[in-house]
N, C-alpha and C. Protein backbone atom coordinates (compact mmCIF):
# COMPACT_ATOMS: atom_id res chain seq x y z
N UNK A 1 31.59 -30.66 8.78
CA UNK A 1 32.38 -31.87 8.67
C UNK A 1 31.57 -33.03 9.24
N UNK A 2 31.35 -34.10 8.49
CA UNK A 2 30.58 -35.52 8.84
C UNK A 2 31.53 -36.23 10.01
N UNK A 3 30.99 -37.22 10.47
CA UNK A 3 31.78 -37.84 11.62
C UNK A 3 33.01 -38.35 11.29
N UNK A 4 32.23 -39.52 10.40
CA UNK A 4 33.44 -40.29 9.23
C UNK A 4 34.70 -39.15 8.97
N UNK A 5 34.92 -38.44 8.41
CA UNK A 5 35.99 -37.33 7.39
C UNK A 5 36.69 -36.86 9.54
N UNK A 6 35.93 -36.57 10.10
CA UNK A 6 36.53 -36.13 11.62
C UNK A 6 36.97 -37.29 12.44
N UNK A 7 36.93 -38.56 12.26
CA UNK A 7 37.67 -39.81 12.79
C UNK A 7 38.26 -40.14 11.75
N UNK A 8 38.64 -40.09 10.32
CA UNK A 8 39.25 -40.23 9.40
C UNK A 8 40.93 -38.93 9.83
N UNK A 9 40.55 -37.90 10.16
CA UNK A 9 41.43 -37.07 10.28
C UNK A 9 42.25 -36.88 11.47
N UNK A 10 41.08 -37.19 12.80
CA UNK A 10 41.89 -37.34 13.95
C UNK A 10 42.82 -38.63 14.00
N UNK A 11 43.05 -40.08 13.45
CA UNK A 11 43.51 -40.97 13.41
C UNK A 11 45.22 -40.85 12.99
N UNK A 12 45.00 -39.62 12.40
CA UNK A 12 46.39 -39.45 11.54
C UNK A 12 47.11 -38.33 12.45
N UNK A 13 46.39 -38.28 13.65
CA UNK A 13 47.01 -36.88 14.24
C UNK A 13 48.49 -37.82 15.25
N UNK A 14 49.25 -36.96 15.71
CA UNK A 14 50.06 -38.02 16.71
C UNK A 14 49.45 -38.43 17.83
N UNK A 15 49.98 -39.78 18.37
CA UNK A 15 49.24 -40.14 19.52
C UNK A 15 48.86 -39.34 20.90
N UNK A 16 49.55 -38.26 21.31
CA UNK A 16 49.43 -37.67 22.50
C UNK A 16 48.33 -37.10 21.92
N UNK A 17 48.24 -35.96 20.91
CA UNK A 17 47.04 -35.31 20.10
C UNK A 17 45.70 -36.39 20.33
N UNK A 18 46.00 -37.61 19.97
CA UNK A 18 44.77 -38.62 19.91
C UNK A 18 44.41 -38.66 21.46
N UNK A 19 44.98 -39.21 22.15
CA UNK A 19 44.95 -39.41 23.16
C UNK A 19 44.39 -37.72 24.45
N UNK A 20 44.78 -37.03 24.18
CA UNK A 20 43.82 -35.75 24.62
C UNK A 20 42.37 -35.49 24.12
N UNK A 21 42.46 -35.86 22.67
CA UNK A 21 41.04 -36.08 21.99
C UNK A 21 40.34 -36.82 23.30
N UNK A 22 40.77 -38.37 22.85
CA UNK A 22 39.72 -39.13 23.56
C UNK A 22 39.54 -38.68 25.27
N UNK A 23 40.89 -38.51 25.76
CA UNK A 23 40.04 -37.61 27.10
C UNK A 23 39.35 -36.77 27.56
N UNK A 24 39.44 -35.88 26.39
CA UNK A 24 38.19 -34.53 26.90
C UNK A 24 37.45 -35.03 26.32
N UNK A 25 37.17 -35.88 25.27
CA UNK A 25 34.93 -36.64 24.55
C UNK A 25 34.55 -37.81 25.91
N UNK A 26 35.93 -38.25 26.38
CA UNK A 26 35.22 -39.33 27.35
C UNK A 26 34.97 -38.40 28.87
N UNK A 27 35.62 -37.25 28.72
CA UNK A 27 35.24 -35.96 29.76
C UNK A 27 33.79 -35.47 30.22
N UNK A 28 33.85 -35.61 28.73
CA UNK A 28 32.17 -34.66 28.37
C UNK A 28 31.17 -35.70 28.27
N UNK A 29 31.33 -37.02 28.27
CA UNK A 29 30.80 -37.68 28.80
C UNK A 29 30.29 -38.00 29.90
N UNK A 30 31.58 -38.11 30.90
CA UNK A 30 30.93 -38.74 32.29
C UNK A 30 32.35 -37.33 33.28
N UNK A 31 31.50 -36.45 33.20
CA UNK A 31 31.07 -35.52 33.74
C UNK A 31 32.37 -35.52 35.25
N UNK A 32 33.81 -35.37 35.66
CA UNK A 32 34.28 -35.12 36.61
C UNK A 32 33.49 -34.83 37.83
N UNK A 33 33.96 -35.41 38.95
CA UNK A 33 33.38 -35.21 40.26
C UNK A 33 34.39 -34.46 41.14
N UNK A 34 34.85 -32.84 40.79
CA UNK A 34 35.56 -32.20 41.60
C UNK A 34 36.42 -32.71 43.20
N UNK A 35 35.18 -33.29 44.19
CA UNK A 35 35.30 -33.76 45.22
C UNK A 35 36.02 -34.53 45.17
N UNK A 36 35.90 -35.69 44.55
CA UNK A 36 36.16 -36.74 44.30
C UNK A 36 37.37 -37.08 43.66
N UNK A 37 37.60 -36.80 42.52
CA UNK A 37 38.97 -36.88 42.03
C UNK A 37 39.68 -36.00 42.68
N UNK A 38 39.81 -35.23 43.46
CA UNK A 38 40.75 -34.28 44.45
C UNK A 38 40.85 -35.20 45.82
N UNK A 39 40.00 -36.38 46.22
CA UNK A 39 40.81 -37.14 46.82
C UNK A 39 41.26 -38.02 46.28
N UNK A 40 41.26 -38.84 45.06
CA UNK A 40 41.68 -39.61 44.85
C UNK A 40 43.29 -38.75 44.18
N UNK A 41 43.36 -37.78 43.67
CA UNK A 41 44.70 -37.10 43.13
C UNK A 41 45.39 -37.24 44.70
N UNK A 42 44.90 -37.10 45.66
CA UNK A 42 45.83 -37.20 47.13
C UNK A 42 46.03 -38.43 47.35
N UNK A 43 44.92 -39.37 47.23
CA UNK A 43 45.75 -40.32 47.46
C UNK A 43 46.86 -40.78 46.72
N UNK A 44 46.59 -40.46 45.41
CA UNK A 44 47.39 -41.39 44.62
C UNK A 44 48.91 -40.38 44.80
N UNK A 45 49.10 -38.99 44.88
CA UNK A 45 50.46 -38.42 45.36
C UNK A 45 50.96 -39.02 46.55
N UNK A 46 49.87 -39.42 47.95
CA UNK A 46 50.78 -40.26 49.03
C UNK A 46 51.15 -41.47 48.66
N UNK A 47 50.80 -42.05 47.45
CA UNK A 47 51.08 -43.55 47.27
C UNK A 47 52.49 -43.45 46.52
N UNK A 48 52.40 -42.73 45.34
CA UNK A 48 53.89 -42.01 44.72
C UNK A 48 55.23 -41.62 45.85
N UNK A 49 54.46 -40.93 46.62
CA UNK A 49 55.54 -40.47 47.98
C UNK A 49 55.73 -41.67 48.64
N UNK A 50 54.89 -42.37 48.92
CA UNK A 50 55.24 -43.84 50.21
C UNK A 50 56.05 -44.78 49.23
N UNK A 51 55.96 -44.90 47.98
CA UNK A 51 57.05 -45.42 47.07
C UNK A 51 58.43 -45.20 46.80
N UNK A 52 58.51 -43.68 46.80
CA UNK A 52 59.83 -43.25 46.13
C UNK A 52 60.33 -43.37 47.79
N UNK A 53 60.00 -43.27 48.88
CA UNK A 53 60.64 -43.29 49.60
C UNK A 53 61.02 -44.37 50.29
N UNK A 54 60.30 -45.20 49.44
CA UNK A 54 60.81 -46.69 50.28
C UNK A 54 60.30 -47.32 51.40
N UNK A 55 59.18 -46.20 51.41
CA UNK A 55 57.79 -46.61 52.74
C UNK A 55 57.26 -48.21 52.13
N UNK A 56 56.97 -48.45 51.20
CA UNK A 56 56.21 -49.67 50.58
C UNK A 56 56.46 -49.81 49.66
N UNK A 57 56.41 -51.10 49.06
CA UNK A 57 57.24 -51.87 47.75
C UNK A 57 56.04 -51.81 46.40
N UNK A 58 56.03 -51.43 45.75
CA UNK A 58 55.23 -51.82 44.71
C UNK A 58 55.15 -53.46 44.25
N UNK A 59 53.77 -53.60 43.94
CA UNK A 59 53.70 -54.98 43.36
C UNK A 59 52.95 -54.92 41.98
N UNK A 60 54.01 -56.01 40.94
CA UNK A 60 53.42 -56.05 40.13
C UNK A 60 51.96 -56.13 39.55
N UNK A 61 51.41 -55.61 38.27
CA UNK A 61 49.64 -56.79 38.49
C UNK A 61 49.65 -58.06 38.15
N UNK A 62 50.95 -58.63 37.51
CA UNK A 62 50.60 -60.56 37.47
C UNK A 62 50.59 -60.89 38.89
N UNK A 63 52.15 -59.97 39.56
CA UNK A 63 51.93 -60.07 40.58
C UNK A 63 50.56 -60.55 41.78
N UNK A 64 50.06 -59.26 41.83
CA UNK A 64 48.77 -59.65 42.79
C UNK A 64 47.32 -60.34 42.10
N UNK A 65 47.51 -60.47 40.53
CA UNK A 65 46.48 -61.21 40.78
C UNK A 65 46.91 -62.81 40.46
N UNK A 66 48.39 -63.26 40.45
CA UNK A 66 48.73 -64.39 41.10
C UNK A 66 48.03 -64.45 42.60
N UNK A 67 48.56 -63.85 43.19
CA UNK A 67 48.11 -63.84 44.61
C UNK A 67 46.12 -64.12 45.32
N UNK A 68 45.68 -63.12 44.27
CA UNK A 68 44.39 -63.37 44.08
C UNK A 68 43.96 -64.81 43.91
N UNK A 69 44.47 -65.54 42.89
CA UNK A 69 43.96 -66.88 42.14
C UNK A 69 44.10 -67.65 43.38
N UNK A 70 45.66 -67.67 43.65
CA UNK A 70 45.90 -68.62 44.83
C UNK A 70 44.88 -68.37 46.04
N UNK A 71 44.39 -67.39 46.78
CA UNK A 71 43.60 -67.27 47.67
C UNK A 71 41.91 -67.97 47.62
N UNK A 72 41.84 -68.42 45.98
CA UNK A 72 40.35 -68.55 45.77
C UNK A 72 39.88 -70.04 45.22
N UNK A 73 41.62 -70.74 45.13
CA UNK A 73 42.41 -71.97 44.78
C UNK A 73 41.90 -72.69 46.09
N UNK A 74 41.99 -72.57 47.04
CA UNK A 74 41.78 -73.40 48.40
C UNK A 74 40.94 -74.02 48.60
């Protein structure tokens, strides 16, 4: 199968299908860092937990990068 006829066919697949595609080719690309994404999967579960519990407020992203502009505004 040529490339063309295999991006011709995956396009028509449903999006979750597409969307697993492109994560395991952009996988096999740039190569997982075990270490690494096992802290960042922790952090990002204490950030989920410090949320749902009402430890810290989520902020939007117009949100903070309003906040950004204004800081660089001065």
């Amino acid at each position: 199968m040529n490339t063309k006829k295999l991006i011709d066919e995956a396009v028509l697949l449903p999006v979750e299908d597409r969307a697993f595609i492109v994560d395991t080719l952009l996988r096999s690309l740039n190569q997982p860092e075990s270490e690494i994404d096992k802290n960042w999967i922790a952090v990002a579960k204490q950030r989920v937990s410090e949320i749902r519990a009402g430890e810290v407020e989520a902020v939007s992203g117009p949100m903070v990068f309003e906040k950004i502009w204004k800081r660089f505004e001065q």
